[in-house]
PDB file of N, CA and C in Angstrom:
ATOM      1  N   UNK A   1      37.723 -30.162  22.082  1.00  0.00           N
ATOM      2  CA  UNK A   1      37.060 -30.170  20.789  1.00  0.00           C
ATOM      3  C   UNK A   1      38.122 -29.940  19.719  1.00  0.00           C
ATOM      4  N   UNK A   2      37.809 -30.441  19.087  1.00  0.00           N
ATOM      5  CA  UNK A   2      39.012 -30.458  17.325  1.00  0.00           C
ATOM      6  C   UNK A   2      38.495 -29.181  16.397  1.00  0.00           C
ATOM      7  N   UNK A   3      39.960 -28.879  16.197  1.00  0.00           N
ATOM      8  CA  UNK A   3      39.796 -27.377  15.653  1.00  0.00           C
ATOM      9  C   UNK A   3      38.674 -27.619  14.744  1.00  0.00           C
ATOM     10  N   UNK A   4      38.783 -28.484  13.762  1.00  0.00           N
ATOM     11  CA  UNK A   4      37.730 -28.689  12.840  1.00  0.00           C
ATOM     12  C   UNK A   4      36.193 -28.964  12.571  1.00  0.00           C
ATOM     13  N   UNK A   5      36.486 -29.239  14.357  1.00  0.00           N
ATOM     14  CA  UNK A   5      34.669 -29.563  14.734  1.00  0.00           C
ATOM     15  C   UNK A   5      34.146 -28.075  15.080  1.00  0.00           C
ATOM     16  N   UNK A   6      35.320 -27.134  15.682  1.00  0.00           N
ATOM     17  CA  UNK A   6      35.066 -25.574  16.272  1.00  0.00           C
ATOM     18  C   UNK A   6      34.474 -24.637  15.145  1.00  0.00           C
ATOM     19  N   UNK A   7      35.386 -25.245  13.595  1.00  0.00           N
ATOM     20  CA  UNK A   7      34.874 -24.147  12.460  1.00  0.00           C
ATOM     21  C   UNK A   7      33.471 -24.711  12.348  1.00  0.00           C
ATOM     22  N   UNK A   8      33.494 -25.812  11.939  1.00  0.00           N
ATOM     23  CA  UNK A   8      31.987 -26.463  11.400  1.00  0.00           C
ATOM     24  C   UNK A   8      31.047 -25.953  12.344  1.00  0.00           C
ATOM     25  N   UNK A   9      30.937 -25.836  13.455  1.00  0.00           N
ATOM     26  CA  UNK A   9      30.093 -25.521  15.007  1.00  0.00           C
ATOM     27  C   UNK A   9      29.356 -23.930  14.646  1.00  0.00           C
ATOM     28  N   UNK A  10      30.763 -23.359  14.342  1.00  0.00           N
ATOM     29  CA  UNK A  10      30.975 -21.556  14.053  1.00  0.00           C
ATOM     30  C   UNK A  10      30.364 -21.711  12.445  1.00  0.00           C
ATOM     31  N   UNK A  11      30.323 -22.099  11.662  1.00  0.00           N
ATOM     32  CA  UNK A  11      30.027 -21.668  10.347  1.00  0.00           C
ATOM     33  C   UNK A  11      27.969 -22.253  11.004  1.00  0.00           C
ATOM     34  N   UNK A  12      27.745 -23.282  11.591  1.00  0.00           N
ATOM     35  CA  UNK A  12      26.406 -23.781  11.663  1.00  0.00           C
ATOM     36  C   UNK A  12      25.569 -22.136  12.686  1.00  0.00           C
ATOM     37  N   UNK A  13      26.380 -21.534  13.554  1.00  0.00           N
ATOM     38  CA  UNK A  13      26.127 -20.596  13.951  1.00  0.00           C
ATOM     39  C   UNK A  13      25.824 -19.856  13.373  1.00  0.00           C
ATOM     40  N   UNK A  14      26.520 -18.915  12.257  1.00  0.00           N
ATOM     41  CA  UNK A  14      26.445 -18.179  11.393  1.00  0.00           C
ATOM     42  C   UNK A  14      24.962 -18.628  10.543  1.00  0.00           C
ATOM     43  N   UNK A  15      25.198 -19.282   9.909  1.00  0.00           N
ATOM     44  CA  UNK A  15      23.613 -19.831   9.277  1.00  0.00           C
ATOM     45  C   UNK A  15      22.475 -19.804  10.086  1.00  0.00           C
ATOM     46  N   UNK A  16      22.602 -19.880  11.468  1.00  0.00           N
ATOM     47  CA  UNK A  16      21.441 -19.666  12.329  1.00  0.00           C
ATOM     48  C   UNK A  16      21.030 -18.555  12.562  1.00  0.00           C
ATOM     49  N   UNK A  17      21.712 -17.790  12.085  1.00  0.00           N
ATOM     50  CA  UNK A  17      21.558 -16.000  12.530  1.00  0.00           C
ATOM     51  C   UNK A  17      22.482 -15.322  13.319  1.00  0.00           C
ATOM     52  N   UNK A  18      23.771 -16.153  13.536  1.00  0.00           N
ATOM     53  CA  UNK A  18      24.618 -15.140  14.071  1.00  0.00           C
ATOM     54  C   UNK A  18      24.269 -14.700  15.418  1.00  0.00           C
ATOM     55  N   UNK A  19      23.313 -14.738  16.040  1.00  0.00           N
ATOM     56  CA  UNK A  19      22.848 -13.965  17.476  1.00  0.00           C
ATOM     57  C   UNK A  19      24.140 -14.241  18.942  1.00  0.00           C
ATOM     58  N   UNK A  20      24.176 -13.307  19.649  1.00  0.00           N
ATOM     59  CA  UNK A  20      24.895 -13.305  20.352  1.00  0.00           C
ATOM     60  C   UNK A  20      25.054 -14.478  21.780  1.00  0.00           C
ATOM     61  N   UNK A  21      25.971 -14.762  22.018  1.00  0.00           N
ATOM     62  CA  UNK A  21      26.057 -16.532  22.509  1.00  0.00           C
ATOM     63  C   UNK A  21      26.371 -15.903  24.272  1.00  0.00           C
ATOM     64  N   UNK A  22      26.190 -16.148  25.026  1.00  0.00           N
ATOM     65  CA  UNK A  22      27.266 -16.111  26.362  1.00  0.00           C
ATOM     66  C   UNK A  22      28.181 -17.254  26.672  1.00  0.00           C
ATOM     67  N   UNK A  23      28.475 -18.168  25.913  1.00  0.00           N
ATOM     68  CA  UNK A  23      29.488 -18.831  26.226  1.00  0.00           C
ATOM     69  C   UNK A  23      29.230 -19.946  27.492  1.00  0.00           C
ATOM     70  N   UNK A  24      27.941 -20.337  27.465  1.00  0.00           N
ATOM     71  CA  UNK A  24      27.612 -21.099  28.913  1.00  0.00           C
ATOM     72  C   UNK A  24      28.995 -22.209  29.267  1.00  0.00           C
ATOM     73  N   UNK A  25      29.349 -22.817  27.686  1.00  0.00           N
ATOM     74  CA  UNK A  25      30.055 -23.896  28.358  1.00  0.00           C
ATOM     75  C   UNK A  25      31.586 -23.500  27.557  1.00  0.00           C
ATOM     76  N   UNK A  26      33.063 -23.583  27.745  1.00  0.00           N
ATOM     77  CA  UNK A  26      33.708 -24.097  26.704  1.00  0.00           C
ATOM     78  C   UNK A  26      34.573 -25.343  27.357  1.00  0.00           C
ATOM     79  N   UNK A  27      35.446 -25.411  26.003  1.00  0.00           N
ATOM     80  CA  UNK A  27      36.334 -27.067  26.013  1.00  0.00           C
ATOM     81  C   UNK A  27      37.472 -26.443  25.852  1.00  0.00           C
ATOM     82  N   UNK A  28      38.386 -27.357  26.175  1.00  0.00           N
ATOM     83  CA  UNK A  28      39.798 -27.186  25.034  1.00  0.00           C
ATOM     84  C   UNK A  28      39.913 -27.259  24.166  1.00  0.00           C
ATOM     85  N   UNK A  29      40.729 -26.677  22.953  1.00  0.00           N
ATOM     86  CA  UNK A  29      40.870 -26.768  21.990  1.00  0.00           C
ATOM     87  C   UNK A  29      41.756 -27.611  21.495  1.00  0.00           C
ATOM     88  N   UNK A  30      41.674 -28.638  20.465  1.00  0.00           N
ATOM     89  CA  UNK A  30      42.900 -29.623  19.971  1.00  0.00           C
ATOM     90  C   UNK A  30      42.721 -29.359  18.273  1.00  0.00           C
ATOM     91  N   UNK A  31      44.101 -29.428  17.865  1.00  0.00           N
ATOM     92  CA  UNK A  31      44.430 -29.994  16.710  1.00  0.00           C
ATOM     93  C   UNK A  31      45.010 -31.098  16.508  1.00  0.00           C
ATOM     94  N   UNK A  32      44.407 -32.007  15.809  1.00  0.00           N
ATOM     95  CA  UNK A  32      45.238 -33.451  15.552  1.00  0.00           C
ATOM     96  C   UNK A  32      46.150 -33.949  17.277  1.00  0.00           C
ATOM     97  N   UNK A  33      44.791 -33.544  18.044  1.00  0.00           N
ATOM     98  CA  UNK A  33      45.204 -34.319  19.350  1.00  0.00           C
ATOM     99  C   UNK A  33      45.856 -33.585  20.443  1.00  0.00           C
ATOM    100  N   UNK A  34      46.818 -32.532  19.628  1.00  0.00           N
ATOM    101  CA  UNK A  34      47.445 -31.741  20.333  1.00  0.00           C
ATOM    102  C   UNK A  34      46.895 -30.296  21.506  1.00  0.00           C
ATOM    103  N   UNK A  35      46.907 -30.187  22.234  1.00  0.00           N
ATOM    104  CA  UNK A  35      46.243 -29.078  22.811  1.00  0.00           C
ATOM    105  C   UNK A  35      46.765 -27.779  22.226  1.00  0.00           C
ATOM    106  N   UNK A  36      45.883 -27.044  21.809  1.00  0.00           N
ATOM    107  CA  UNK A  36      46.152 -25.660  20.986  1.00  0.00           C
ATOM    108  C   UNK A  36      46.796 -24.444  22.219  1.00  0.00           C
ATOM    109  N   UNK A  37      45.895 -24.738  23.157  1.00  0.00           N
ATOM    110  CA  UNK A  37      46.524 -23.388  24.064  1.00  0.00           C
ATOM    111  C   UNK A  37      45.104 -22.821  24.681  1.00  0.00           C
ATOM    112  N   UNK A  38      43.945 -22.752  23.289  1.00  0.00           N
ATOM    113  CA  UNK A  38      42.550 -21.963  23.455  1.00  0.00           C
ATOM    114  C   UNK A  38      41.817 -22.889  24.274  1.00  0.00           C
ATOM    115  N   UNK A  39      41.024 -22.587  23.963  1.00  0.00           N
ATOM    116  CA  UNK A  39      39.408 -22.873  24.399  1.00  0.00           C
ATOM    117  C   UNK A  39      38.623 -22.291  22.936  1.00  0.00           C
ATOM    118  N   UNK A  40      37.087 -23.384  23.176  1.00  0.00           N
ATOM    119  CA  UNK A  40      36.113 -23.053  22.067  1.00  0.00           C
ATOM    120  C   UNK A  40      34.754 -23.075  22.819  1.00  0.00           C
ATOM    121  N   UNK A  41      34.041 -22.502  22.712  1.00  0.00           N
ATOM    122  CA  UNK A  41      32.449 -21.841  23.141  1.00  0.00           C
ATOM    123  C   UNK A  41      32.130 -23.522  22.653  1.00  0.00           C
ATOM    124  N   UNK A  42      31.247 -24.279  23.331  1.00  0.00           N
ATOM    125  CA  UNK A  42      30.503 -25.777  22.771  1.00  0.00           C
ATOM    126  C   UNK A  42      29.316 -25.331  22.005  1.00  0.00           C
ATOM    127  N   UNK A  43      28.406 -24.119  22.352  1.00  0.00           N
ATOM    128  CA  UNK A  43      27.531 -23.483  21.788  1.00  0.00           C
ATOM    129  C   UNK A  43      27.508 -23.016  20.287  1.00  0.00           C
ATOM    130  N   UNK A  44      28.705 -22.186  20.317  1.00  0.00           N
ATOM    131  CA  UNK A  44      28.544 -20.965  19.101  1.00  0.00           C
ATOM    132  C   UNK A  44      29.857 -21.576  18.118  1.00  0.00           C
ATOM    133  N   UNK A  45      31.295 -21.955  18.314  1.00  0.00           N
ATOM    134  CA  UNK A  45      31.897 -22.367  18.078  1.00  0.00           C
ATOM    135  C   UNK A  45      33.317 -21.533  18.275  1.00  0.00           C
ATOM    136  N   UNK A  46      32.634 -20.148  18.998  1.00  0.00           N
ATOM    137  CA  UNK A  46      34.165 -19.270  19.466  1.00  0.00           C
ATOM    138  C   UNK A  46      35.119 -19.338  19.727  1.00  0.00           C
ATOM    139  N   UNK A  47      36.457 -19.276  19.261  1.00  0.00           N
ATOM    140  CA  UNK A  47      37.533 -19.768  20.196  1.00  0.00           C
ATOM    141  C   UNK A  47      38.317 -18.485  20.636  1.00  0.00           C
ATOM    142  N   UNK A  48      39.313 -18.639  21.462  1.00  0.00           N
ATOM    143  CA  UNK A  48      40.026 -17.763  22.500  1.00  0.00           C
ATOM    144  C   UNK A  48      40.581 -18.301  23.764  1.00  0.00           C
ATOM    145  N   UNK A  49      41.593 -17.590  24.250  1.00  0.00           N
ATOM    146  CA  UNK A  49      42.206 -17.732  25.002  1.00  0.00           C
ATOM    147  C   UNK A  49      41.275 -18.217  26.580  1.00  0.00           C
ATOM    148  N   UNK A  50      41.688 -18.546  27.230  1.00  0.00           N
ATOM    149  CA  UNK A  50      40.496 -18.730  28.498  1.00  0.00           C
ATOM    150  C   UNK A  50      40.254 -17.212  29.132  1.00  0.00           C
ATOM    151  N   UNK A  51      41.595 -16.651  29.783  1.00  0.00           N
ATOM    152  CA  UNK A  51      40.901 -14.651  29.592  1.00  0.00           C
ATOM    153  C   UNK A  51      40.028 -14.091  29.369  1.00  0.00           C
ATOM    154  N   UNK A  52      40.300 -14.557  27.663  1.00  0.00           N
ATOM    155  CA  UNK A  52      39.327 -13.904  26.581  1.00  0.00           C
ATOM    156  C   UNK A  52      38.107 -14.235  26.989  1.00  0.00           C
ATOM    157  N   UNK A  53      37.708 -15.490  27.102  1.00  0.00           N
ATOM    158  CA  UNK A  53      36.184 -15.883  27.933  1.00  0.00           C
ATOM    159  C   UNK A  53      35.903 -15.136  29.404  1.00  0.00           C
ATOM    160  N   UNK A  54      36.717 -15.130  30.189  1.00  0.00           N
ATOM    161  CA  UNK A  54      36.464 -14.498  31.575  1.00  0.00           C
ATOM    162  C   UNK A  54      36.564 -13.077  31.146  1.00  0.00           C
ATOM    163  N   UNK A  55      36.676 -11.954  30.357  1.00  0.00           N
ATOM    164  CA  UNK A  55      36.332 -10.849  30.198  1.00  0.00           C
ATOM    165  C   UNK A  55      35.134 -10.981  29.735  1.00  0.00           C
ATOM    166  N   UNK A  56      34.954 -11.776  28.311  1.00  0.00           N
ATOM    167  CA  UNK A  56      33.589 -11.673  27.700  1.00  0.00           C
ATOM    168  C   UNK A  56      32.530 -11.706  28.707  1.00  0.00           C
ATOM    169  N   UNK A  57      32.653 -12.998  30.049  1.00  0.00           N
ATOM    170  CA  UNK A  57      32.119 -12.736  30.745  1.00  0.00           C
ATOM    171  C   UNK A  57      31.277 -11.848  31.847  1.00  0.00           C
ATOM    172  N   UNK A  58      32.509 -11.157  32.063  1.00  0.00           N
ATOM    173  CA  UNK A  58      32.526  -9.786  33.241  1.00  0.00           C
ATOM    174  C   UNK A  58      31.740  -8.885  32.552  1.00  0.00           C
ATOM    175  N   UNK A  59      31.882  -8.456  31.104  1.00  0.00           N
ATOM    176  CA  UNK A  59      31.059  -7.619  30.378  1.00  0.00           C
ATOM    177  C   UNK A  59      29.888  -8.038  30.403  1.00  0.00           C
ATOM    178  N   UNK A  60      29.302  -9.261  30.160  1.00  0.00           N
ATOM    179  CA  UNK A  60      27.659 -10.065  30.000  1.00  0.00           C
ATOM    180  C   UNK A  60      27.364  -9.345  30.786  1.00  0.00           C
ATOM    181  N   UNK A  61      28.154  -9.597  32.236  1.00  0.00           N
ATOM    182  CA  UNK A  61      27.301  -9.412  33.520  1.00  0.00           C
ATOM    183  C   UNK A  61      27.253  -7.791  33.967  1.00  0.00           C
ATOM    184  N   UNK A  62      28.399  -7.215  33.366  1.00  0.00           N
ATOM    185  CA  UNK A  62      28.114  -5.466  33.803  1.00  0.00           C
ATOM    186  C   UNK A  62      26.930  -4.864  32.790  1.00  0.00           C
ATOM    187  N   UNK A  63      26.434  -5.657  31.735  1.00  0.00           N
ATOM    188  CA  UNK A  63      25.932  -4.882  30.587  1.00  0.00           C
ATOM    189  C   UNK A  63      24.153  -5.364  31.231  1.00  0.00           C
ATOM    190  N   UNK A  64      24.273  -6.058  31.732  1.00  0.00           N
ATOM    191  CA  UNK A  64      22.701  -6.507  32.431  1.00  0.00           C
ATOM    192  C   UNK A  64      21.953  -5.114  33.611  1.00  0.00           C
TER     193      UNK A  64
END
């Protein structure tokens, strides 16, 4: 996904109410084609490291 589609995604989130996402799916992240390094939530428009998703994860599931 293009950095620019990630903000637009994340700002349409925000207007929806902000509510908390689990991250079902993400992508890679590109700028102008290039691979950034991240990942972005397809849902909410989050981005982060791939880690960063596999902790967010581990927490979902200990906090249940």
């Amino acid at each position: 996904m293009q950095n620019s589609a990630a903000r637009e995604l994340k700002e349409e989130w925000k207007e929806k109410g902000n509510k908390p996402c689990s991250h079902p799916q993400i992508v890679k992240e590109y700028i102008l084609g290039s691979q950034t390094g991240d990942y972005v939530c397809s849902t909410c428009g989050y981005e982060g490291t791939k880690e960063t998703f596999e902790k967010l994860r581990k927490q979902l599931s200990t906090d249940k």
